[in-house]
Protein backbone atom coordinates (compact mmCIF):
# COMPACT_ATOMS: atom_id res chain seq x y z
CA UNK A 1 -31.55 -0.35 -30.47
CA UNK A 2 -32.37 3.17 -29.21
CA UNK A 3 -29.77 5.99 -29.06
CA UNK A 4 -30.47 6.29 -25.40
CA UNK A 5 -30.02 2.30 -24.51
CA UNK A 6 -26.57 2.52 -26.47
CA UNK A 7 -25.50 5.85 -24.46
CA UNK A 8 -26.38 4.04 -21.56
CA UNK A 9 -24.58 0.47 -22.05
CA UNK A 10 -21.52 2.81 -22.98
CA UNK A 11 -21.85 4.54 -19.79
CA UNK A 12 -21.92 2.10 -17.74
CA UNK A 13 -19.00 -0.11 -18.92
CA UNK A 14 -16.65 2.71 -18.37
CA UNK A 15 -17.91 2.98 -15.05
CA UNK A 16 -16.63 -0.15 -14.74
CA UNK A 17 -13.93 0.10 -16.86
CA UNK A 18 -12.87 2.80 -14.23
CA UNK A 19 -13.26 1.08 -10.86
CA UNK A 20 -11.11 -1.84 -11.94
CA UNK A 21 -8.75 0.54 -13.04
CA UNK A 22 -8.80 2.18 -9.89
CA UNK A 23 -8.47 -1.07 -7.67
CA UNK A 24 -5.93 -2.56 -9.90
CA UNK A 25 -3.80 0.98 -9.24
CA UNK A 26 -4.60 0.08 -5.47
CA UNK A 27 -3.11 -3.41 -5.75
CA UNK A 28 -0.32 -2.06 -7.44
CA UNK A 29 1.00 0.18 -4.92
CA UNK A 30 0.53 -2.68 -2.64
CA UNK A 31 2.61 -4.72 -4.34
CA UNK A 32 5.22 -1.98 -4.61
CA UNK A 33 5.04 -1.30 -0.93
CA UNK A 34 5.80 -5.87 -0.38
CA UNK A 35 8.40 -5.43 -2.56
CA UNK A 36 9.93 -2.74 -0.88
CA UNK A 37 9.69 -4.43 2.06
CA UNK A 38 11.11 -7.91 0.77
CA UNK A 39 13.64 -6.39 -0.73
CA UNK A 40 15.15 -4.45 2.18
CA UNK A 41 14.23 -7.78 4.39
CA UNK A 42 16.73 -9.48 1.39
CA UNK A 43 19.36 -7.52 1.06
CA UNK A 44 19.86 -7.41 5.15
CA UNK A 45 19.53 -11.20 5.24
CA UNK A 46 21.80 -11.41 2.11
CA UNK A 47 24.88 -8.80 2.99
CA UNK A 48 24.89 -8.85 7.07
CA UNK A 49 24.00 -12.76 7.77
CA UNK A 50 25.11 -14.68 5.05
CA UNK A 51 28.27 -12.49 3.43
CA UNK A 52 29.08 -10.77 6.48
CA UNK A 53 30.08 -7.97 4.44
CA UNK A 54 31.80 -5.76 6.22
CA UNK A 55 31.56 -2.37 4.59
CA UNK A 56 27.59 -2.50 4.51
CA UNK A 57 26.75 -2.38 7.88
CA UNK A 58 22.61 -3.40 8.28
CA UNK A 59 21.76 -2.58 11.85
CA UNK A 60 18.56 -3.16 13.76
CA UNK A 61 17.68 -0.13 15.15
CA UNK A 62 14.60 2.03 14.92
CA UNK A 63 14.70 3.25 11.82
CA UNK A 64 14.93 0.13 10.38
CA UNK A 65 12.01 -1.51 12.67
CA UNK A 66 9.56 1.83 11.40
CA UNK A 67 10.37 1.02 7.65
CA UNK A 68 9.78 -2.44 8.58
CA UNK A 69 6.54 -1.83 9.85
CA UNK A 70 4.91 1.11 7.94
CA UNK A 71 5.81 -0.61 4.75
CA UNK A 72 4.44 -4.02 5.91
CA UNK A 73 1.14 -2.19 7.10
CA UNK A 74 1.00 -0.30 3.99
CA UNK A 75 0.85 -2.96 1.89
CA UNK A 76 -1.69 -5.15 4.24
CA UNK A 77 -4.12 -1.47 4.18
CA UNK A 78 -3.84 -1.20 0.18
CA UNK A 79 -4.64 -5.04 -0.49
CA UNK A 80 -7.48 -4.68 1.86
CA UNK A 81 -8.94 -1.72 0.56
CA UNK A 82 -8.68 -2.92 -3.37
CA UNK A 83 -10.70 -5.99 -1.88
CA UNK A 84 -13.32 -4.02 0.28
CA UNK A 85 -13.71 -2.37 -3.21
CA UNK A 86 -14.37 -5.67 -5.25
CA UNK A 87 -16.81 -6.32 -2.50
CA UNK A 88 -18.67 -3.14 -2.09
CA UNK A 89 -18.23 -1.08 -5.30
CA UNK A 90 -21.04 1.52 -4.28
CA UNK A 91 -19.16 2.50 -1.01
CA UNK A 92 -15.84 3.01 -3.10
CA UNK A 93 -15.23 6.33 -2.63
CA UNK A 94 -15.82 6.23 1.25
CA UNK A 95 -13.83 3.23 1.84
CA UNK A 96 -11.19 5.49 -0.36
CA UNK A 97 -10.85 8.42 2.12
CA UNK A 98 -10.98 5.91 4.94
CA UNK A 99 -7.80 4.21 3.15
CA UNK A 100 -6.31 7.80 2.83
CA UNK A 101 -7.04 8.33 6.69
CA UNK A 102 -5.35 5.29 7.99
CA UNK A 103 -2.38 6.17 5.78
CA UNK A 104 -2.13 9.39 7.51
CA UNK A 105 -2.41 8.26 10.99
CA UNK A 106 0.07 5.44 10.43
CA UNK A 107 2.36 7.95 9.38
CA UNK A 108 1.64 10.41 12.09
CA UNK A 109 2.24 7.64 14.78
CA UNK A 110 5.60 6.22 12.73
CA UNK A 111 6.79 9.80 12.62
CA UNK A 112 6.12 10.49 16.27
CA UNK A 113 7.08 7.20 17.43
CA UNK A 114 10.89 7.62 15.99
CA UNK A 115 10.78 11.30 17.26
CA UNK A 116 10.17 10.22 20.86
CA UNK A 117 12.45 7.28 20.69
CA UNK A 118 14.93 10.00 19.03
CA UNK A 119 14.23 12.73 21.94
């Protein structure tokens, strides 16, 4: 085999070896964002329903409904994006920036949201 097929072959694996990488780091913040969420979603259910502690006082209010909700969203955006990229590997880096756009916006509207609500 040829210098330049073996260059090659080694070039493209770590091409590859780099986009799972990068939609595995995807999946992963997903799942960090679902366990956020589940675990704030625990501990409320555990300490305010079932204990009825006391001292730890969980309240529905907005702050807790825009946690809620951006980290619920987040999660549902990064598992959706690490699949569009399984799917369309060649459109990676736009489907990328269009992840990091949506992030943004969701932001933007959580933050303005609880500012209004606030004002």
């Amino acid at each position: 085999m040829s210098k330049y097929k073996q260059k090659k072959e080694q070039k493209v694996q770590s091409s590859y070896e780099t986009d799972v990488r990068f939609e595995r780091s995807i999946e992963i913040s997903g799942w960090f964002f679902l366990i956020a969420i589940i675990g704030f979603l625990g501990l409320w259910i555990i300490f305010d329903f079932l204990l009825d502690v006391s001292m730890i006082d969980f309240e529905a209010n907005v702050y807790s409904f825009t946690y809620i909700v951006f980290t619920g969203t987040s999660s549902a955006f990064a598992f959706s994006v690490s699949w569009n990229i399984k799917s369309n590997r060649e459109k990676k880096k736009q489907i990328f920036f269009d992840w990091l756009l949506g992030e943004f916006l969701l932001c933007l509207f959580a933050i303005f949201a609880l500012a209004i609500y606030q004002w």
